[in-house]
Protein backbone atom coordinates (compact mmCIF):
# COMPACT_ATOMS: atom_id res chain seq x y z
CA UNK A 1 -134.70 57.89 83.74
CA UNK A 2 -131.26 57.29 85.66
CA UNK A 3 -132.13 55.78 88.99
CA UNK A 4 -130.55 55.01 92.07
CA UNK A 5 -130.85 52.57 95.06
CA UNK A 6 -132.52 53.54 98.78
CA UNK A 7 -129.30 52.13 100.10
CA UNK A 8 -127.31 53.84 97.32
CA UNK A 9 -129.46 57.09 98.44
CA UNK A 10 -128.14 55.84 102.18
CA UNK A 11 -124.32 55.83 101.09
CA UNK A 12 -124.35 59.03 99.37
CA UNK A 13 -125.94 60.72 102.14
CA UNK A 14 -123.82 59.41 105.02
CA UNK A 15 -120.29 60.84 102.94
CA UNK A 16 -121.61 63.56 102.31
CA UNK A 17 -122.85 64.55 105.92
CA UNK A 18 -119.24 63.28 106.62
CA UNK A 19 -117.77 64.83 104.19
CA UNK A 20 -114.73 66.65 105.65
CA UNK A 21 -116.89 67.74 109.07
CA UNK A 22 -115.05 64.32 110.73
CA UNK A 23 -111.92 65.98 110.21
CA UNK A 24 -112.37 69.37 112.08
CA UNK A 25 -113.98 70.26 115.49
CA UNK A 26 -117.29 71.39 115.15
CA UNK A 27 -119.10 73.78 117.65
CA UNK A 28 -115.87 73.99 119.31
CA UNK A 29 -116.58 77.26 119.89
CA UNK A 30 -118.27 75.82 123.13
CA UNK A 31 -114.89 74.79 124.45
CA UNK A 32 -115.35 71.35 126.25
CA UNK A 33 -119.62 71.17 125.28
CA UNK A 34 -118.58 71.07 121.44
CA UNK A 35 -120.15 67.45 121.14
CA UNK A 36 -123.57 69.05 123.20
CA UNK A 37 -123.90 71.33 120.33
CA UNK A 38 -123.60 68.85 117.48
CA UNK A 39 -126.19 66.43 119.25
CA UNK A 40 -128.62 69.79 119.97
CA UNK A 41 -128.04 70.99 116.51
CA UNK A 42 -128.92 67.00 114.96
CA UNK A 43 -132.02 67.12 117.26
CA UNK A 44 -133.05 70.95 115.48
CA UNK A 45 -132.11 69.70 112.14
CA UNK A 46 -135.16 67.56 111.91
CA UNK A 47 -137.58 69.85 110.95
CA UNK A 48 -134.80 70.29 107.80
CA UNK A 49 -135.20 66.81 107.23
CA UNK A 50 -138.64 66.78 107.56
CA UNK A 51 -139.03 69.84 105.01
CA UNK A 52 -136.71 68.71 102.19
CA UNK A 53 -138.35 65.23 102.73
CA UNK A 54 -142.30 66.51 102.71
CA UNK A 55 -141.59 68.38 99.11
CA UNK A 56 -140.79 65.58 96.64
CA UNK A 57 -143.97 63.88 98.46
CA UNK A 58 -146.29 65.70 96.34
CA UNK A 59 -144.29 65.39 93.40
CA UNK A 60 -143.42 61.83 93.23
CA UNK A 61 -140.57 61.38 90.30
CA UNK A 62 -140.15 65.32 89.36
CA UNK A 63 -137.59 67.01 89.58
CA UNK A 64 -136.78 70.42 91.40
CA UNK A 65 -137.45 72.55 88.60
CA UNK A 66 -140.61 70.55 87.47
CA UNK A 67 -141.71 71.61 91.45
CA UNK A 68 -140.71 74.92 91.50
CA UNK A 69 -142.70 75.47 87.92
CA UNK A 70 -145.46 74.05 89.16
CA UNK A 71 -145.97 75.27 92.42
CA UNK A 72 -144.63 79.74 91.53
CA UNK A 73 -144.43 79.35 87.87
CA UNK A 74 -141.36 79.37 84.94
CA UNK A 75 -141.52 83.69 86.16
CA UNK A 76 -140.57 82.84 89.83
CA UNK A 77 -138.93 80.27 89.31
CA UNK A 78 -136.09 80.77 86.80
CA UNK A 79 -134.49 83.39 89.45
CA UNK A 80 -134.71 80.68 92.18
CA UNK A 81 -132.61 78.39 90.18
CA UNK A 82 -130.22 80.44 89.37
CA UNK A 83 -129.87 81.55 93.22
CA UNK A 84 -129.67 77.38 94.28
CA UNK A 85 -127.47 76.86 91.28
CA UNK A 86 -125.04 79.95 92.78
CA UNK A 87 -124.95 78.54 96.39
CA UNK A 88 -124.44 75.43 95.32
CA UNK A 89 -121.46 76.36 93.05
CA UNK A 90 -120.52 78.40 95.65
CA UNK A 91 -120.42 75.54 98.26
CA UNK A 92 -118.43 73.36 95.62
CA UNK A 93 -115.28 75.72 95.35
CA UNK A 94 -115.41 75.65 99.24
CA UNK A 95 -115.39 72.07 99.41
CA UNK A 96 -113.03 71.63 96.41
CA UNK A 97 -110.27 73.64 98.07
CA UNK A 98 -110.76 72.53 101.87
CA UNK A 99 -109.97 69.44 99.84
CA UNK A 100 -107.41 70.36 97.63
CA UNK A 101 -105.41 71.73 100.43
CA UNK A 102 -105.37 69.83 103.10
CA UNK A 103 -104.63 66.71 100.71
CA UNK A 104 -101.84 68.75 100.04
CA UNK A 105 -100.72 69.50 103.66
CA UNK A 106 -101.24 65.72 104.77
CA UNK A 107 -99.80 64.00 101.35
CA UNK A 108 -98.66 65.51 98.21
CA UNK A 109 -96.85 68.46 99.71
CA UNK A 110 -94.61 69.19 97.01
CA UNK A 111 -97.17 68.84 94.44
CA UNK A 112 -98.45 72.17 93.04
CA UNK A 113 -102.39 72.68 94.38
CA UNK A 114 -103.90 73.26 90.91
CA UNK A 115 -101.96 70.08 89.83
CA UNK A 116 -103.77 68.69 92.65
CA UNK A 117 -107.07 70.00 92.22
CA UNK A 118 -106.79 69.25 88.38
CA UNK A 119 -106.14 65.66 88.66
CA UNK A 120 -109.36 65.14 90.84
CA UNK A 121 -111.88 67.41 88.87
CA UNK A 122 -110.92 64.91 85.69
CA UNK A 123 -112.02 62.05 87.91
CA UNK A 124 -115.30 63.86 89.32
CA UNK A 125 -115.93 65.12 85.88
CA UNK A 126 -116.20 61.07 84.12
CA UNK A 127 -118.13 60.24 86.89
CA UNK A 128 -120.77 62.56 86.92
CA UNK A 129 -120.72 63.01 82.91
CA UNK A 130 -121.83 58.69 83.30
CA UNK A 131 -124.52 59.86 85.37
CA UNK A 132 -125.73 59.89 89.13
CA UNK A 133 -126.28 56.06 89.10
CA UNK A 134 -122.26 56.05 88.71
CA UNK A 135 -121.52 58.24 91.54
CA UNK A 136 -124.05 56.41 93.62
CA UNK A 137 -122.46 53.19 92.89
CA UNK A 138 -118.70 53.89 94.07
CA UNK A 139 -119.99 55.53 96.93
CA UNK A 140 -121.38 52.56 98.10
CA UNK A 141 -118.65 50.49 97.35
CA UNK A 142 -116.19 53.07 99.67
CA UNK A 143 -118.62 53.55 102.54
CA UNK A 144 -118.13 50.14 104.51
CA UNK A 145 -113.82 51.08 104.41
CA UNK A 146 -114.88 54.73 105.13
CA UNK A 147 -117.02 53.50 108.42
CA UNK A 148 -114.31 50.97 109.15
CA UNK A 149 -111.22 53.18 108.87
CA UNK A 150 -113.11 56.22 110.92
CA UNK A 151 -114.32 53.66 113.66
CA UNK A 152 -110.25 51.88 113.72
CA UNK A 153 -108.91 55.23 114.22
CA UNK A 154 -111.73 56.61 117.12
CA UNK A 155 -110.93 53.03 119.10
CA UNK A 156 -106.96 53.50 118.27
CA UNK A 157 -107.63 56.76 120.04
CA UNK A 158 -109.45 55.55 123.25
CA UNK A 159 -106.76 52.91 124.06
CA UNK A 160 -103.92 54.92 123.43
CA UNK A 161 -102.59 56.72 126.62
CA UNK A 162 -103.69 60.34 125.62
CA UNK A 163 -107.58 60.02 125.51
CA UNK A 164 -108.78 61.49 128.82
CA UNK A 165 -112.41 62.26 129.54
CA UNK A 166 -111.92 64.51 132.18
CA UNK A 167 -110.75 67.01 129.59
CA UNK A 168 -114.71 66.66 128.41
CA UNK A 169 -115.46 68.58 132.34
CA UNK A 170 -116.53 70.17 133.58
CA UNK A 171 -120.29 69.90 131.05
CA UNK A 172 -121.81 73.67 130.85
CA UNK A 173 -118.95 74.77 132.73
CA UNK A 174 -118.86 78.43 131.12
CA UNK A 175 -122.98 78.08 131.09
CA UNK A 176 -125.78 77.91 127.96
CA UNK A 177 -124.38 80.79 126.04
CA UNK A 178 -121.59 79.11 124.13
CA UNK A 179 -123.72 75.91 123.14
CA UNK A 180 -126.20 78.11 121.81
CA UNK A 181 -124.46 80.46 120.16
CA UNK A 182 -122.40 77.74 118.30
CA UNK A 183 -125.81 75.85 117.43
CA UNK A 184 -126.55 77.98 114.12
CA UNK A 185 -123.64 77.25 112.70
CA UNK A 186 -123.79 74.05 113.18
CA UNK A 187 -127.44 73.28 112.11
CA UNK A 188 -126.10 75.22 108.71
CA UNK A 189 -123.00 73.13 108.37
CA UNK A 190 -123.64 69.99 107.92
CA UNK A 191 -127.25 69.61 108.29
CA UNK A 192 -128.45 72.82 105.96
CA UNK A 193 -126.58 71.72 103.52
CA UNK A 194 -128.80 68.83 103.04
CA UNK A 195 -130.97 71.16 100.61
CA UNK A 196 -128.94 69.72 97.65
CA UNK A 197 -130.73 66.60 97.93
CA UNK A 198 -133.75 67.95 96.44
CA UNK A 199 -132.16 67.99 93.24
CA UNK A 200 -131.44 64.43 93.63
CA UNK A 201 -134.32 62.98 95.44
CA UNK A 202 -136.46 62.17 92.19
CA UNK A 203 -133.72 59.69 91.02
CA UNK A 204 -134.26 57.19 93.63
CA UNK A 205 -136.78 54.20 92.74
CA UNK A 206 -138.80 53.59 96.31
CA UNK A 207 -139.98 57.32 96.37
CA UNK A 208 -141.89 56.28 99.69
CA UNK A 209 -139.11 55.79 100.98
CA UNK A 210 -137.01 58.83 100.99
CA UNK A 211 -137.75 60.18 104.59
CA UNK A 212 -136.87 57.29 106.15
CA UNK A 213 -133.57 56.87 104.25
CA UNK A 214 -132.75 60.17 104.92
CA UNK A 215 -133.22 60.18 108.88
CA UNK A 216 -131.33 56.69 109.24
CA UNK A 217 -128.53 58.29 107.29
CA UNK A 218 -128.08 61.18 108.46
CA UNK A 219 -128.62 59.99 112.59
CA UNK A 220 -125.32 57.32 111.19
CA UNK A 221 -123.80 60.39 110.38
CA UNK A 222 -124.33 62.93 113.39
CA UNK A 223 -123.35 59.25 115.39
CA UNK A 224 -120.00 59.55 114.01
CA UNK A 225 -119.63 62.94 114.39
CA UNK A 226 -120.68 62.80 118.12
CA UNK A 227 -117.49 60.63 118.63
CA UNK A 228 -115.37 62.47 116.66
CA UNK A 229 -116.18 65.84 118.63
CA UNK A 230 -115.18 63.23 121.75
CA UNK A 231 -112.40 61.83 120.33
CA UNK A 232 -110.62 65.15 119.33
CA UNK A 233 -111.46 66.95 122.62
CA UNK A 234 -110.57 63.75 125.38
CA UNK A 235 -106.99 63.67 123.36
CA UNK A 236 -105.98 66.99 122.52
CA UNK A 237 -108.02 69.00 125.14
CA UNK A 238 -110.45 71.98 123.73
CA UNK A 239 -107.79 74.48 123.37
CA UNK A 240 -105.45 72.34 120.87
CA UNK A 241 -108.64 71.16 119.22
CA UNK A 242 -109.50 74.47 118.60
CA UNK A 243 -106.53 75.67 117.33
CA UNK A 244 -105.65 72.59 115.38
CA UNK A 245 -105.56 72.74 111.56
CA UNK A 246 -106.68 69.10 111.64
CA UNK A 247 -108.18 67.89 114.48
CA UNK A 248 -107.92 63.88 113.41
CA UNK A 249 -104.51 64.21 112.21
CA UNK A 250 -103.51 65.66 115.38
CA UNK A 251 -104.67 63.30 117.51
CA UNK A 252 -103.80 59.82 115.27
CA UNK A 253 -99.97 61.54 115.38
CA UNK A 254 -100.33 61.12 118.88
CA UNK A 255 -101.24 57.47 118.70
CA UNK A 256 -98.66 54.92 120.03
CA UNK A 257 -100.11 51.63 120.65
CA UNK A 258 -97.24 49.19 121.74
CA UNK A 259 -95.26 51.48 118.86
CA UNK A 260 -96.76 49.10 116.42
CA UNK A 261 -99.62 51.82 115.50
CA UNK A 262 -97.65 54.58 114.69
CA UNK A 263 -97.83 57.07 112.07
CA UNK A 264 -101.55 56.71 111.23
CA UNK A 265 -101.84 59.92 108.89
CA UNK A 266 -102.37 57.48 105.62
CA UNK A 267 -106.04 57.37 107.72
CA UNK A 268 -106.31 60.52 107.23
CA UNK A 269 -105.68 61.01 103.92
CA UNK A 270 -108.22 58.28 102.78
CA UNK A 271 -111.00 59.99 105.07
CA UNK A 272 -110.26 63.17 103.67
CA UNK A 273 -110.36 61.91 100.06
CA UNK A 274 -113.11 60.22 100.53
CA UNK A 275 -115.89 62.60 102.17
CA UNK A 276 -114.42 65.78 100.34
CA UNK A 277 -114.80 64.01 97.14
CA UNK A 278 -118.33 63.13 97.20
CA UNK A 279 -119.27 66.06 98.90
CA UNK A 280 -117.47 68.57 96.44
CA UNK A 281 -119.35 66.17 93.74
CA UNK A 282 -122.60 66.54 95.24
CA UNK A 283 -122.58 69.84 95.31
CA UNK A 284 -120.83 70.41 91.57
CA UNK A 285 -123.57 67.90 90.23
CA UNK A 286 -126.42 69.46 92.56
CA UNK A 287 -124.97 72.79 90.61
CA UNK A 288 -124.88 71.49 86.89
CA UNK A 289 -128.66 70.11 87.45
CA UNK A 290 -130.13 73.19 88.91
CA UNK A 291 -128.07 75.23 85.77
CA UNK A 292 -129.12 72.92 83.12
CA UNK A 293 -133.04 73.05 84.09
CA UNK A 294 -132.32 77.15 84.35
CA UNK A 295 -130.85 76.95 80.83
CA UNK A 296 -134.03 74.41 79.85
CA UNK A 297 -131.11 71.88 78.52
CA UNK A 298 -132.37 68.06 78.77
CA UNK A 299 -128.04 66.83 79.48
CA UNK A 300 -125.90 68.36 81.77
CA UNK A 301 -122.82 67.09 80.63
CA UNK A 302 -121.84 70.15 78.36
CA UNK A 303 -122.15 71.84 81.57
CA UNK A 304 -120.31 69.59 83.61
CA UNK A 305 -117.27 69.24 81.34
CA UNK A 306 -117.06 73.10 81.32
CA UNK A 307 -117.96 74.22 84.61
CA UNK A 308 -115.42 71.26 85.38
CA UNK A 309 -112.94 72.52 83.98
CA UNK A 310 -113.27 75.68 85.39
CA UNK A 311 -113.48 74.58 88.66
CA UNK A 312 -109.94 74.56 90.28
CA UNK A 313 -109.21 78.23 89.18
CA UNK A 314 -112.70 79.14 90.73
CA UNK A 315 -111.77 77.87 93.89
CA UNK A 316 -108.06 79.05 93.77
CA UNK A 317 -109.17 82.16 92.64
CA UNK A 318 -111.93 82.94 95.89
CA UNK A 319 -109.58 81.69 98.40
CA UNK A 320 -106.27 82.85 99.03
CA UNK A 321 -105.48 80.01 101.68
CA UNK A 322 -107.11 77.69 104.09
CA UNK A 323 -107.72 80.47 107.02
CA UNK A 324 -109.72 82.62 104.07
CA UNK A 325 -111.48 79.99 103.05
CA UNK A 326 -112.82 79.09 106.29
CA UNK A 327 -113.14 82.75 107.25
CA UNK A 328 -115.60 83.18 104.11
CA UNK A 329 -117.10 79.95 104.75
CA UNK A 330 -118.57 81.80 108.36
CA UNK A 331 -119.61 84.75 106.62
CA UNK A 332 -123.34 84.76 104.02
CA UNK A 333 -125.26 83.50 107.59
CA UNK A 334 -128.95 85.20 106.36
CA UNK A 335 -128.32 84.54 102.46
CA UNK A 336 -127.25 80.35 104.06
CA UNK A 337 -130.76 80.93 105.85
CA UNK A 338 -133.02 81.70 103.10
CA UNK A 339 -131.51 78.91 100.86
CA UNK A 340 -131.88 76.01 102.88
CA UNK A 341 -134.37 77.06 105.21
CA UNK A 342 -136.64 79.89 104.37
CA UNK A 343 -137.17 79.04 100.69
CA UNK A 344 -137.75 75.29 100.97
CA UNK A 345 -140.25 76.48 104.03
CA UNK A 346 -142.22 78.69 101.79
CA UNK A 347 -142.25 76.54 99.21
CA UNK A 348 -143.80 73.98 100.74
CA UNK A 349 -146.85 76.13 102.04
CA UNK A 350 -147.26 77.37 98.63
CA UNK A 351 -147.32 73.82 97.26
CA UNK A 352 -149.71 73.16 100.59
CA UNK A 353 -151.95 76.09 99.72
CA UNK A 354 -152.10 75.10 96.20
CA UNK A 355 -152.97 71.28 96.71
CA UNK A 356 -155.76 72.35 99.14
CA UNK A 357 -157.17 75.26 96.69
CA UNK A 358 -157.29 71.98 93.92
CA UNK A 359 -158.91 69.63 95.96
CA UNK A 360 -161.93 72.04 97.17
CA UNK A 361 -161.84 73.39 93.83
């Protein structure tokens, strides 16, 4: 069997936490107490962690549908793969074309989008037709510029003349409501959308190692998103960060460092193709797994080439523009909840209940 690295594991879960969530404001629906929200919503998200972490425990090597067959039965759970292989199909045209388009705002403006779109799903498709091992490979090999290039344009920010902390005061200043009411969403995007890993989990070699991969990757991540949420808010102020298409481009146009830094959007455009990228290919190959195992096919490459394929009109065809797209991506709150919480919750203590009748039995 195809496996993959704990540091490989590492990589691949620090772009996709990343993903494109460095390039917008999250929680800024809590004005100035946007970064309070991420750092409250990390904190909540380990009992996620902990969940999608305690399943493959039991089954060391298997994969999700080998668990789910196990622990409910092929009856129960053929419709739960389809629903995971859904959302995360679903979460791969949203990714795809928060991708698609903003490359296009930032760099290839006069280039149709499903030209766009097109030329990347041919990429993503040869990579994840050679396997996860391939994926996980140039992942790692992007991740040190990714964390360099993210960290050079947060300092860039801090020394140019715009960054002002007092536009982070006054903390709590309209109260709890707005932190808490942002916190949901949050904990759903990115930390709920760690569920895809348990389709991915049983490739990695050090099996005992897993949680603690997981937790140092994703605490990198929700580091770098702390600052970002800091970054955006000290330079551009919470109304402008709210309003702003793209936070980070916003505030790197604004960076003027001795006018030899100037005109830092190419930063941009690598962060952006970079995290929405692997996440959209997470997600697409989290999809073609969870389909093939519904469709009891041992390759997922037929699948992959296909759904591939298909994937740009998908996307252009649920979205009519970047506003829709995040507009839907707010809406399906209970059906987000039952995928990545409720479900992998009750599975567990069915899979607890079950281990515990076999061992007194």
């Amino acid at each position: 069997m195809r496996q993959i690295s704990n540091i490989q594991l590492f990589a691949l879960i620090v772009a996709f936490e990343i993903g494109s969530t460095t390039l917008f404001a999250l929680g800024i629906g809590a004005k100035q107490d946007a970064w309070i929200v991420v750092l409250v919503s990390f904190i909540l998200s380990f009992f996620l962690l902990w969940l999608y972490t305690q399943i493959p425990k039991y089954y060391t090597n298997q994969n999700f549908a080998e668990i789910l067959n196990d622990c409910l039965g092929v009856i129960l759970a053929k419709p739960l793969l389809f629903l995971y292989s859904m959302y995360f199909l679903g979460q791969a045209t949203f990714n795809f074309y928060e991708f698609g388009v903003l490359i296009k705002m930032t760099a290839l403006p006069q280039t149709p989008l499903l030209v766009i779109l097109y030329i990347f799903i041919m990429v993503m498709v040869y990579m994840l037709h050679k396997g996860i091992e391939v994926i996980a490979r140039s992942v790692e090999i992007f991740l040190p510029y990714l964390f360099f290039l993210l960290l050079a344009s947060y300092f860039l920010n801090m020394i140019s003349g715009e960054f002002q902390l007092v536009n982070l005061l006054p903390i709590l200043g309209d109260g709890y409501q707005p932190v808490l009411k942002e916190i949901p969403k949050v904990v759903a995007f990115p930390f709920g959308e760690m569920v895809v890993f348990l389709t991915i989990y049983h490739y990695v070699k050090k099996q005992e190692y897993i949680r603690k991969t997981t937790f140092i990757a994703v605490t990198v991540s929700t580091f770098l998103l702390l600052i970002a949420q800091i970054v955006f808010i000290a330079v551009l102020g919470p109304e402008l960060t709210a309003t702003s298409e793209v936070p980070l481009l916003e505030a790197l146009l604004s960076v003027k460092v001795g006018m030899i830094f100037t005109n830092l959007d190419i930063i941009v455009v690598f962060i952006m193709f970079i995290g929405g990228f692997y996440k959209t290919a997470l997600h697409f190959y989290g999809f073609t797994l969870v389909f093939s195992w519904l469709l009891n096919k041992a390759n997922a490459k037929w699948i992959i080439i296909i759904f591939g394929l298909a994937l740009p009109f998908l996307s252009i065809l649920r979205f009519e523009n970047l506003d829709d797209q995040r507009w839907k991506g707010m809406g399906g709150g209970v059906y987000n909840i039952l995928v990545y919480a409720l479900l992998p919750l009750l599975i567990l203590l069915i899979i607890k209940v079950k281990k515990k009748h076999n061992n007194n039995g």
